[in-house]
C-alpha atoms as a PDB file:
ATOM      1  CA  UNK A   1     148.623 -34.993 -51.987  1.00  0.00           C
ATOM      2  CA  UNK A   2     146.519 -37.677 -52.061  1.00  0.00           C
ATOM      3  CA  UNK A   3     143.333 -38.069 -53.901  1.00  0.00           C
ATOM      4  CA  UNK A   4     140.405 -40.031 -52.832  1.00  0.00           C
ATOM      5  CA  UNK A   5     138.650 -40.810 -56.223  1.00  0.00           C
ATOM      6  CA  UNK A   6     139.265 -44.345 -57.520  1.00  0.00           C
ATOM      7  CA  UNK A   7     140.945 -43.187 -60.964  1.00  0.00           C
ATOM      8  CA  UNK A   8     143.930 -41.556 -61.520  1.00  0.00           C
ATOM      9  CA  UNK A   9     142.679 -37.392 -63.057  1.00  0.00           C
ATOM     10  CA  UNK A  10     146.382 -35.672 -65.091  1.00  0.00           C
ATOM     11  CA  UNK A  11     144.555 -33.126 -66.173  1.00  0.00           C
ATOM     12  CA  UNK A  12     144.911 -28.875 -65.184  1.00  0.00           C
ATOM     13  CA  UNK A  13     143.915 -25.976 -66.731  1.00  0.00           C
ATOM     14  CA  UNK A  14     146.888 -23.952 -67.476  1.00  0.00           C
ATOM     15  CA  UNK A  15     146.099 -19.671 -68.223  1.00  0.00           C
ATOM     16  CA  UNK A  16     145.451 -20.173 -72.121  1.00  0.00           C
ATOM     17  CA  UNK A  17     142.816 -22.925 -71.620  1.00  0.00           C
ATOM     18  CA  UNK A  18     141.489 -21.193 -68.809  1.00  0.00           C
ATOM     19  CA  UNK A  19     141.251 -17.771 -70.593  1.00  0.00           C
ATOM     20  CA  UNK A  20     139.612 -19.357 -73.066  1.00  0.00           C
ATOM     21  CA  UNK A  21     136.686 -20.963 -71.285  1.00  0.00           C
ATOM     22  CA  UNK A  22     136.167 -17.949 -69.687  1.00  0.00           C
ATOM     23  CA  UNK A  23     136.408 -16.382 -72.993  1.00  0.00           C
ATOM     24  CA  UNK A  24     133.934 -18.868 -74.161  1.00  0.00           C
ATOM     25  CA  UNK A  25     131.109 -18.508 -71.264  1.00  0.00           C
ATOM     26  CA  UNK A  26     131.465 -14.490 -71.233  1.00  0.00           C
ATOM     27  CA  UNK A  27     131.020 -14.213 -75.191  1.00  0.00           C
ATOM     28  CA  UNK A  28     128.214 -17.295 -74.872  1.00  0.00           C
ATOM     29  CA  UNK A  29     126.437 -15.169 -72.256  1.00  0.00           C
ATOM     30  CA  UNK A  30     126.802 -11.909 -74.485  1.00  0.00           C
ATOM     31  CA  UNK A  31     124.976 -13.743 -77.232  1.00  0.00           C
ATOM     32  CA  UNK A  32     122.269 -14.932 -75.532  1.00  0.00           C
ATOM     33  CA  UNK A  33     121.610 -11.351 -73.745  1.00  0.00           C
ATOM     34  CA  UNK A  34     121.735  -9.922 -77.579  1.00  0.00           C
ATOM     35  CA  UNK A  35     119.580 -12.855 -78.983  1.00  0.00           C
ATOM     36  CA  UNK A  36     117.052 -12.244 -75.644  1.00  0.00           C
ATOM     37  CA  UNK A  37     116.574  -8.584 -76.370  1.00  0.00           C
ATOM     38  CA  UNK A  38     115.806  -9.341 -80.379  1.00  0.00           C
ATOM     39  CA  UNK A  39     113.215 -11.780 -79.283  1.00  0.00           C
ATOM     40  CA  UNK A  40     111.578  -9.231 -76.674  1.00  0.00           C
ATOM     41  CA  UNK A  41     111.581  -6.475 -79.031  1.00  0.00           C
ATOM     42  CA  UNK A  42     109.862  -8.661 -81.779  1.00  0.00           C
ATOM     43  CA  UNK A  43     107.111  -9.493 -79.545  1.00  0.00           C
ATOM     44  CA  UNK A  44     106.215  -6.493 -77.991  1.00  0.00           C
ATOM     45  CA  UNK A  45     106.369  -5.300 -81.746  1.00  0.00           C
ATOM     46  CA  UNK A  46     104.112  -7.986 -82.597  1.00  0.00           C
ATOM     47  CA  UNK A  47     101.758  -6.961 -79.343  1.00  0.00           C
ATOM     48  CA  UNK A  48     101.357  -3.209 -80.220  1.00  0.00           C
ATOM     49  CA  UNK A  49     100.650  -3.989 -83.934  1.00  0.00           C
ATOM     50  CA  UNK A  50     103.684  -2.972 -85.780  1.00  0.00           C
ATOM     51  CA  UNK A  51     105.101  -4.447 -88.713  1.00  0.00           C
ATOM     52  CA  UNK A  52     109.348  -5.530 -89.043  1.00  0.00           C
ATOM     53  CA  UNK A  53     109.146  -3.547 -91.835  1.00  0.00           C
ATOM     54  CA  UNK A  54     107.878  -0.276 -90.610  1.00  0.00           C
ATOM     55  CA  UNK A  55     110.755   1.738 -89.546  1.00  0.00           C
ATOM     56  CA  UNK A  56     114.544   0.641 -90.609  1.00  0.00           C
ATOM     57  CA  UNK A  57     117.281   2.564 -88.746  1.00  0.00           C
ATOM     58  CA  UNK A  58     119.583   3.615 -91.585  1.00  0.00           C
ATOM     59  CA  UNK A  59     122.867   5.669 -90.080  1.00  0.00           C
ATOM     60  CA  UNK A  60     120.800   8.413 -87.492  1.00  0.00           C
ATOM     61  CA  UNK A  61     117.908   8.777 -89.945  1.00  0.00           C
ATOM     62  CA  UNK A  62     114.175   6.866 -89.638  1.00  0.00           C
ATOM     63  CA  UNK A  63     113.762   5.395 -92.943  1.00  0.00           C
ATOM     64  CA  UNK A  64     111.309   3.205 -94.140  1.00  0.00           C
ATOM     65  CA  UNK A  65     107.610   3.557 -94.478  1.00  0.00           C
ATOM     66  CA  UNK A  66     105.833   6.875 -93.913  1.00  0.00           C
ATOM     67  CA  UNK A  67     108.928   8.750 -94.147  1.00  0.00           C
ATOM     68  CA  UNK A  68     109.968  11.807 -95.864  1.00  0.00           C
ATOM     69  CA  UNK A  69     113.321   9.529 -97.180  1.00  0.00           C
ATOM     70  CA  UNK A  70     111.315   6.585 -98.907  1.00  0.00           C
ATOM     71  CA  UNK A  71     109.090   8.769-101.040  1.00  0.00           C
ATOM     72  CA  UNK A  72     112.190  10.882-102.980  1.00  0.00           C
END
């Protein structure tokens, strides 16, 4: 087969390199998805007044401020 650019390519991706970058872009866009929904959430925290601190999720309980839990 003959190729038409003027320099000479060896290169392939054989199935481990190839699992990898796809390994690569499908944890990458997992991240970003994660690291998007953190960033929403602190906003529209931010827009409807609440504090980080107000509520912590601690196993299936509410903890935090206000709660039964913080003031035993």
């Amino acid at each position: 087969m003959q190729s038409f650019s003027p320099f000479e390519v060896l290169a392939y991706f054989d199935p481990g390199s190839g699992s990898l970058l796809v390994q690569a872009l499908v944890g990458g866009t997992a991240g970003l998805l994660v690291f998007a929904k953190y960033l929403w959430n602190s906003a529209s925290n931010l827009s409807r007044g609440r504090k980080p601190s107000d509520k912590l999720p601690v196993g299936n309980k509410m903890v935090g401020a206000g709660s039964q839990e913080s003031r035993d």
